[in-house]
Protein backbone atom coordinates (compact mmCIF):
# COMPACT_ATOMS: atom_id res chain seq x y z
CA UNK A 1 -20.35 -6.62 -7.97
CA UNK A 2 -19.92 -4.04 -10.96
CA UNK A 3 -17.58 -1.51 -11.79
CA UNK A 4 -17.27 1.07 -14.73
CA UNK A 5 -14.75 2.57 -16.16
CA UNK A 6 -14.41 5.13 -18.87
CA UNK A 7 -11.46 6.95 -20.74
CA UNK A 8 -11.12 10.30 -20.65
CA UNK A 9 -8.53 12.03 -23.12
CA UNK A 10 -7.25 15.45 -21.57
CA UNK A 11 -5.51 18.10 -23.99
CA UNK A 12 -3.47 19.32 -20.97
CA UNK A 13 -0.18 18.44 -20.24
CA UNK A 14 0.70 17.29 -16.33
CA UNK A 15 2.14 20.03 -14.29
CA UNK A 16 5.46 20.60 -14.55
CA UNK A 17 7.35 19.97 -10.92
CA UNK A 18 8.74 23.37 -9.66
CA UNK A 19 12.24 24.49 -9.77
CA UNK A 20 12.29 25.36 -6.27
CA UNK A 21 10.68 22.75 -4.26
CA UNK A 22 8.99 24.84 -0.70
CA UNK A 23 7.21 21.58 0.60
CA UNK A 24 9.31 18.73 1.22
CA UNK A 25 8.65 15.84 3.37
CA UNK A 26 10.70 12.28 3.62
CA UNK A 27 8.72 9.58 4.13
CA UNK A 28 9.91 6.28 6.76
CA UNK A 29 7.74 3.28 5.98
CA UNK A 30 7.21 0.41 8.78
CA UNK A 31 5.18 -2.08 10.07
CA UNK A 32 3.28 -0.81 13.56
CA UNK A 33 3.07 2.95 12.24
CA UNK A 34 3.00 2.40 8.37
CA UNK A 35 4.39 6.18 7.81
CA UNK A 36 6.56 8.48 9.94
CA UNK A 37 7.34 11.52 7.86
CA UNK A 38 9.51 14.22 8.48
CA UNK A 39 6.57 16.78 9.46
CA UNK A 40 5.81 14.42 12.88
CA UNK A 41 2.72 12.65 11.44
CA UNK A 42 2.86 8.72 11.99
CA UNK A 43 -0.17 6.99 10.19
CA UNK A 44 -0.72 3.98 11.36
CA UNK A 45 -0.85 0.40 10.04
CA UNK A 46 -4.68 -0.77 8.21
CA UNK A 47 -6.04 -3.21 10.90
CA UNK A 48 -7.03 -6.04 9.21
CA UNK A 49 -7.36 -8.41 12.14
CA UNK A 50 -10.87 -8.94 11.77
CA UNK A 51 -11.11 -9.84 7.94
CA UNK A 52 -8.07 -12.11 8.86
CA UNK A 53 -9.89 -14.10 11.21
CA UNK A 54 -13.00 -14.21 8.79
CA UNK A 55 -10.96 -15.57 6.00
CA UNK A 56 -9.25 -18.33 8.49
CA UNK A 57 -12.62 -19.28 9.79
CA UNK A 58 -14.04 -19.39 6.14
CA UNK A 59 -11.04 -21.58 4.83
CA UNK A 60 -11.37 -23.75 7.82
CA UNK A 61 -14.88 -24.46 6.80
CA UNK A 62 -13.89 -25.33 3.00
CA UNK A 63 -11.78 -27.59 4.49
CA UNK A 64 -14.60 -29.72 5.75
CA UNK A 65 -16.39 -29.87 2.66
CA UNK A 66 -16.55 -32.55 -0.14
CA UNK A 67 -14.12 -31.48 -3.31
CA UNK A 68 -16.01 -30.97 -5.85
CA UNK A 69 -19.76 -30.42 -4.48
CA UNK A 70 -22.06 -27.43 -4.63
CA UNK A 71 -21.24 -26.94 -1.31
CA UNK A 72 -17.38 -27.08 -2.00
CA UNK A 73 -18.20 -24.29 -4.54
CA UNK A 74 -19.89 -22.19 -2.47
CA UNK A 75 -17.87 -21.66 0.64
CA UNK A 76 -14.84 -21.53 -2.22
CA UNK A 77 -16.40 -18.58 -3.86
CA UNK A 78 -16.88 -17.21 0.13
CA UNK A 79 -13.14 -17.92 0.62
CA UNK A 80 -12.76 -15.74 -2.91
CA UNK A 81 -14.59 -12.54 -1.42
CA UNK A 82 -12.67 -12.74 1.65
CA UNK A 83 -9.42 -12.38 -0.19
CA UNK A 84 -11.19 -9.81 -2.16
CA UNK A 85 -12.26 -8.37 0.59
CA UNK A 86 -8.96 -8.05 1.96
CA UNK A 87 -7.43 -7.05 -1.03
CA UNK A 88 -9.54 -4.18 -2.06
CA UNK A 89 -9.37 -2.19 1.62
CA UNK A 90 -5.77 -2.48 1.29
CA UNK A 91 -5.29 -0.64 -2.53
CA UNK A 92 -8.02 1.73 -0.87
CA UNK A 93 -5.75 2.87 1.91
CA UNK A 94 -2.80 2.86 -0.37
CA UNK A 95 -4.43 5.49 -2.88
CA UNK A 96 -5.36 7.44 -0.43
CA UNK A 97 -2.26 7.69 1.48
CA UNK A 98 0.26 8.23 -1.69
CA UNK A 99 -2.36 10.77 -3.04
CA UNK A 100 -2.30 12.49 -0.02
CA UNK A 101 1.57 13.42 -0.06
CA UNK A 102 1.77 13.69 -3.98
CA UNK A 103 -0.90 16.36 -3.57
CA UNK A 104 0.23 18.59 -0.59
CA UNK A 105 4.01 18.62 -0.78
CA UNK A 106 6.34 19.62 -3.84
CA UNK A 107 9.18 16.96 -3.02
CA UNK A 108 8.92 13.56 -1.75
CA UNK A 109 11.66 11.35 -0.55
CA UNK A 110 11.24 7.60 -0.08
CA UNK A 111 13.45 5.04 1.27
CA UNK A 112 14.88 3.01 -1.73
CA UNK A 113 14.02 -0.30 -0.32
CA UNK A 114 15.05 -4.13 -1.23
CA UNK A 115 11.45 -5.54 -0.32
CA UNK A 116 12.11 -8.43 -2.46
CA UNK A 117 15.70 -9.06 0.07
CA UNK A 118 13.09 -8.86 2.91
CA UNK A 119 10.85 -11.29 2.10
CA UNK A 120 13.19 -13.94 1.80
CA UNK A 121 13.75 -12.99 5.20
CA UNK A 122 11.94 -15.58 7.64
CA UNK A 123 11.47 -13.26 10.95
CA UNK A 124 9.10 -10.82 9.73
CA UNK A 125 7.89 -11.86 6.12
CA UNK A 126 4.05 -12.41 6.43
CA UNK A 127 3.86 -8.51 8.02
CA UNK A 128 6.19 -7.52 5.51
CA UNK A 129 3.82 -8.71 2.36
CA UNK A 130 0.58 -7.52 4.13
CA UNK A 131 2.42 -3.91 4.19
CA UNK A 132 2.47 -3.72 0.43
CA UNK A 133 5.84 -0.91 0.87
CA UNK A 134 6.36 -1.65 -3.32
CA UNK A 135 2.81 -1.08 -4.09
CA UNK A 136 2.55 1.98 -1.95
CA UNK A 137 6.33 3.54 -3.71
CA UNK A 138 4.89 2.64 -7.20
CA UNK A 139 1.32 4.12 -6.59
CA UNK A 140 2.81 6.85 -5.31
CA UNK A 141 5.85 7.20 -8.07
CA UNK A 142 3.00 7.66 -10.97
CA UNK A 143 0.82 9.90 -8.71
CA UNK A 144 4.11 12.38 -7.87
CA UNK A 145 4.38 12.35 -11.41
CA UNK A 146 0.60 13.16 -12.49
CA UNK A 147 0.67 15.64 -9.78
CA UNK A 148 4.03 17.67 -10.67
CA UNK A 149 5.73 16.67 -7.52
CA UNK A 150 9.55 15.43 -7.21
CA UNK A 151 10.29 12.24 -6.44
CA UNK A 152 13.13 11.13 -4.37
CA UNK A 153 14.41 7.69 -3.72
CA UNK A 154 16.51 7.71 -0.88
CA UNK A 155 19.45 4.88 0.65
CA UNK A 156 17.87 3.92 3.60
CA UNK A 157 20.96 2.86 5.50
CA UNK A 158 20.43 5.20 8.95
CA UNK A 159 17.11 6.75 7.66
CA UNK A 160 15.11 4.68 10.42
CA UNK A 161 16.69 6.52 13.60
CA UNK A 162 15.68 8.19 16.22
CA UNK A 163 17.49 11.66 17.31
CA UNK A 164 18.54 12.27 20.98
């Protein structure tokens, strides 16, 4: 696997966000739908059940294998491109999604939340990591900013409610 990457150096500055913000959306973040924003749209969660299983059933077979021999190596490096795997379809679906709303709306607002408080949480914490909520607010903090948009972190006490 290869990648490239070259610099670019652009003489223009990043758009300045306007005064007057006409597109605004605030953004929920969970676990079954990933978003619910303010406009109605609920984008669900990245199913990764499949490359789950693949990466159990690949680090049950390391498991069987001498430490230390060719073999051992081998289904090790497999284990490796499983995370990878894993790993890379998850940043993809973050980009897209925080590019998305730093592109088409003027003002953003994101719950402000303690993700480190809950993970120490036991009840939820493995759904909570595979989420990646920090990743998705910092990808999409630099890309409101690269874009002109507003940013808005938001208290989330009473921001996940439904109205009657």
């Amino acid at each position: 696997e290869w990648f490239a990457t070259f610099g670019v150096q652009m003489d223009r500055e990043p758009p300045k966000p306007p005064e007057n913000p006409e597109k605004c959306v605030g953004i929920d973040v969970g676990i079954l739908k990933y978003v619910h924003d303010t406009d109605g749209t609920a984008v669900g969660s990245l199913d990764l059940s499949n490359e789950r299983e693949r990466l159990e059933r690949e680090q049950r077979k390391l498991s069987r294998k001498q430490h230390g021999s060719n073999n051992y190596e081998k289904q090790r490096r497999r284990v490796a491109e499983c995370h990878a795997d894993l790993r890379r379809k998850r940043r993809d679906f973050l980009h897209k999604l925080s590019n998305y709303y730093a592109r088409e709306y003027d003002l953003v607002a994101v719950e402000d939340l303690n993700v480190k408080g809950m993970m120490e949480s036991p009840s939820n914490s493995r759904n909570t990591a595979s989420a990646a909520w920090r990743k998705f607010l910092s990808l999409l903090e630099y890309k409101c900013e690269r874009a002109g948009t507003h940013l808005l972190a938001v208290n989330p006490s009473g921001t996940t409610k439904e109205c009657a």
